[in-house]
C-alpha atoms as a PDB file:
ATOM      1  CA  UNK A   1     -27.202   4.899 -23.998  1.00  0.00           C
ATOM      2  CA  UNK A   2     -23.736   4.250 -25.518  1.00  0.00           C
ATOM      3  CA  UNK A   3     -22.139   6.818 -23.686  1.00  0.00           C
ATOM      4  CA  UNK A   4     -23.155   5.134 -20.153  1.00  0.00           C
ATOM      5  CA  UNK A   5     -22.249   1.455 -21.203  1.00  0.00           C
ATOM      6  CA  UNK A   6     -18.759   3.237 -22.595  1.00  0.00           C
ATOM      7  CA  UNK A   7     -18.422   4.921 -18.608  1.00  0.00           C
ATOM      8  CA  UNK A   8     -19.300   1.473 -17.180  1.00  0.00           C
ATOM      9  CA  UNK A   9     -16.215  -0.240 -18.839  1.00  0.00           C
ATOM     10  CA  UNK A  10     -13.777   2.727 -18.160  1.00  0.00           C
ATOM     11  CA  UNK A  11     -10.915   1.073 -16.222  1.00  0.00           C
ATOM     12  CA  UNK A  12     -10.840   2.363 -12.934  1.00  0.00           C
ATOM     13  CA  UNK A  13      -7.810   5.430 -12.585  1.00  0.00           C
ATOM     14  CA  UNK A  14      -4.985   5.013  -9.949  1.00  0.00           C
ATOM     15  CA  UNK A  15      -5.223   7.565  -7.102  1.00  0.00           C
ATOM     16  CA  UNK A  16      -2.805  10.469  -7.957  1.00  0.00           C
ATOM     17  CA  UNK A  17      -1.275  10.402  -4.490  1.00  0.00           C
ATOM     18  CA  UNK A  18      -0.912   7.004  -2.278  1.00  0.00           C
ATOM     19  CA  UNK A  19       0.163   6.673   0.924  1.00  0.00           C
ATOM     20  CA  UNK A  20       2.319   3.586   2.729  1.00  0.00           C
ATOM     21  CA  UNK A  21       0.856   2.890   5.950  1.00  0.00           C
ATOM     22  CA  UNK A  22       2.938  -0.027   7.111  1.00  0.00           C
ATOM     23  CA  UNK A  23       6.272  -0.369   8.640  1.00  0.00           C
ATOM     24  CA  UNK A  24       9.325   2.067   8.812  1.00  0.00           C
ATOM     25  CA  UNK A  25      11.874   0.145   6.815  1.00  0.00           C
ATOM     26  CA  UNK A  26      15.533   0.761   8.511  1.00  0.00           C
ATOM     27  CA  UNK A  27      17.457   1.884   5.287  1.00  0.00           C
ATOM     28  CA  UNK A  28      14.182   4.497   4.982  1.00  0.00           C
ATOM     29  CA  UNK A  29      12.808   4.527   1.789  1.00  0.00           C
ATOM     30  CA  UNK A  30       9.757   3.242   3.256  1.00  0.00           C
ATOM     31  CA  UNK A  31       8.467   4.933   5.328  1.00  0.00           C
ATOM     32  CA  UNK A  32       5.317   5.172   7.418  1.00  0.00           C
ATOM     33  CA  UNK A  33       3.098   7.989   6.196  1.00  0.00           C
ATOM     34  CA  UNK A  34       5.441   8.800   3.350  1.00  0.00           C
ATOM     35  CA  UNK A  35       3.178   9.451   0.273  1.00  0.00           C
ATOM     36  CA  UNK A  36       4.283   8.886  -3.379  1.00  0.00           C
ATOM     37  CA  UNK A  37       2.715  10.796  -6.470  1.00  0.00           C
ATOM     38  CA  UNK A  38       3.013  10.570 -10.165  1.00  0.00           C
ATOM     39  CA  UNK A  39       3.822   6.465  -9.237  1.00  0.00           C
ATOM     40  CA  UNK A  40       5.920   4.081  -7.224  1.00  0.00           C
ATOM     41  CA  UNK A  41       9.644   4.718  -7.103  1.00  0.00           C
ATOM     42  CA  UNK A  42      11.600   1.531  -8.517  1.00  0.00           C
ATOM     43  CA  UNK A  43      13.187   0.941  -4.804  1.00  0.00           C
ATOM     44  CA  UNK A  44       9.391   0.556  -3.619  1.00  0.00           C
ATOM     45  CA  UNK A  45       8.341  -1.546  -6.696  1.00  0.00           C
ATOM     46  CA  UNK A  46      11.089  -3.812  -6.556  1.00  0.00           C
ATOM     47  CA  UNK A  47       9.928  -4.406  -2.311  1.00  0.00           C
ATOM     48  CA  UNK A  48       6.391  -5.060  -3.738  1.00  0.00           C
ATOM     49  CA  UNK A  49       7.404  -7.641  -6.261  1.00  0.00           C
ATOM     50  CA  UNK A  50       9.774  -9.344  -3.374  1.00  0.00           C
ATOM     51  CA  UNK A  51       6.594  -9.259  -0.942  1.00  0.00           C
ATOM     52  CA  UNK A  52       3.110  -8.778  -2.625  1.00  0.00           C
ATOM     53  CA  UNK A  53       1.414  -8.043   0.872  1.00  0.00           C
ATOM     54  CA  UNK A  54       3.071  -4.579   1.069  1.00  0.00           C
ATOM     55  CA  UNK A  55       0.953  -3.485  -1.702  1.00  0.00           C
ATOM     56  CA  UNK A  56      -2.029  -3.824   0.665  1.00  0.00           C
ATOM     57  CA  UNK A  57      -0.205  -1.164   3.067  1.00  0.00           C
ATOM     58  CA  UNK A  58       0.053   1.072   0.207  1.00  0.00           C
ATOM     59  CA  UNK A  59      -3.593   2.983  -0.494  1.00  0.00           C
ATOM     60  CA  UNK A  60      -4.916   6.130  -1.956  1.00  0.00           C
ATOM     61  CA  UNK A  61      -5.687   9.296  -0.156  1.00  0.00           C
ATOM     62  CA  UNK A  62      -9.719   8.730  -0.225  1.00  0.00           C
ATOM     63  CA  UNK A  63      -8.880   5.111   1.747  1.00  0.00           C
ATOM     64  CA  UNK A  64      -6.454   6.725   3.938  1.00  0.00           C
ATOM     65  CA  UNK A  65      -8.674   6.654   7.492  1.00  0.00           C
ATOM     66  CA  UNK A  66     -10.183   3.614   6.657  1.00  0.00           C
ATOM     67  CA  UNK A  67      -7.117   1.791   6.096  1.00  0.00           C
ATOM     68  CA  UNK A  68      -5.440   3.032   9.155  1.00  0.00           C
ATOM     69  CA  UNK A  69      -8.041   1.745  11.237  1.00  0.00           C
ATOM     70  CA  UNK A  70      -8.179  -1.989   9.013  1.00  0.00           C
ATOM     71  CA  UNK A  71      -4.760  -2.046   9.384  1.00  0.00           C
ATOM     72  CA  UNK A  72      -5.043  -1.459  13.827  1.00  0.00           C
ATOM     73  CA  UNK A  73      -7.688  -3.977  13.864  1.00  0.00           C
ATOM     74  CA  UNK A  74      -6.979  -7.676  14.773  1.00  0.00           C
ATOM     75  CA  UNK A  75      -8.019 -10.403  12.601  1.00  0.00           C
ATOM     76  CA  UNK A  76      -8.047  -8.129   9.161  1.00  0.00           C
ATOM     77  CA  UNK A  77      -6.432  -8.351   6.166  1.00  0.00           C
ATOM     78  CA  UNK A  78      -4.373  -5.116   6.537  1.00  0.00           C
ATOM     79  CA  UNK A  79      -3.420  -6.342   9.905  1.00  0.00           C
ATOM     80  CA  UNK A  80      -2.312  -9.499   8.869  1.00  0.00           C
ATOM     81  CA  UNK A  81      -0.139  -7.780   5.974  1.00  0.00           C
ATOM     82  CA  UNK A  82       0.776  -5.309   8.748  1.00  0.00           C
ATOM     83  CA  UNK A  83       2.223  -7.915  11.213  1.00  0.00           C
ATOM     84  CA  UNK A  84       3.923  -9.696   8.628  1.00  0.00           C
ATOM     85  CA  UNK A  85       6.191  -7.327   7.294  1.00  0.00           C
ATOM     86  CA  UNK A  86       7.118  -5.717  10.826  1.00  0.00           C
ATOM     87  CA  UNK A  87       8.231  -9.796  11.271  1.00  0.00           C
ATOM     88  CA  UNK A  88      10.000 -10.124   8.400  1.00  0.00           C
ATOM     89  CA  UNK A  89      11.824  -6.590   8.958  1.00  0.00           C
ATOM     90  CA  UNK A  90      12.504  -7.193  12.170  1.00  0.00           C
ATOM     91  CA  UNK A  91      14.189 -10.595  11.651  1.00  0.00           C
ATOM     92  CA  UNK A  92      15.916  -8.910   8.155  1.00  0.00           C
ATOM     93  CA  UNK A  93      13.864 -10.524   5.803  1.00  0.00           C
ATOM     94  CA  UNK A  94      13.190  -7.351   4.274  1.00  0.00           C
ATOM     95  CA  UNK A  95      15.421  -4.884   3.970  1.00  0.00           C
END
């Protein structure tokens, strides 16, 4: 009995691998597709703290396909996050 309530408040790992799915940033160290292990680099976790909604364009590996499609799909979240950091690149918000 202890052993499942200890599993139940295990904290939940991080994904070994995660891939970004949004934008192509211009100087490239963002890129789409491009998949990070063993962590974010700094460059990428400076972006997120600049713009929080990147972090929803950056999933794990077992969300991949899903994501993809959220993020293709008008009126989701991904989508949203999706549009709104190709605006802000494209008008040099982000860089």
């Amino acid at each position: 009995m202890a052993r499942r309530k200890a599993e139940a408040q295990a904290p939940a790992q991080e994904p070994a691998a995660r891939i970004y799915i949004g934008p192509s940033f211009p100087a490239g160290f963002m890129r789409t597709g491009q998949v990070y292990s063993g962590g974010l680099p700094g460059p990428v976790t400076q972006m997120l703290a600049k713009e929080p909604l990147l972090a929803r364009l950056i999933v794990g590996t077992d969300e991949y396909r899903t994501a993809v499609v959220e993020a293709q799909k008008t009126a989701t979240p991904r989508n949203a996050a999706y549009r709104t950091v190709l605006s802000k690149i494209k008008n040099g918000e982000l860089r």
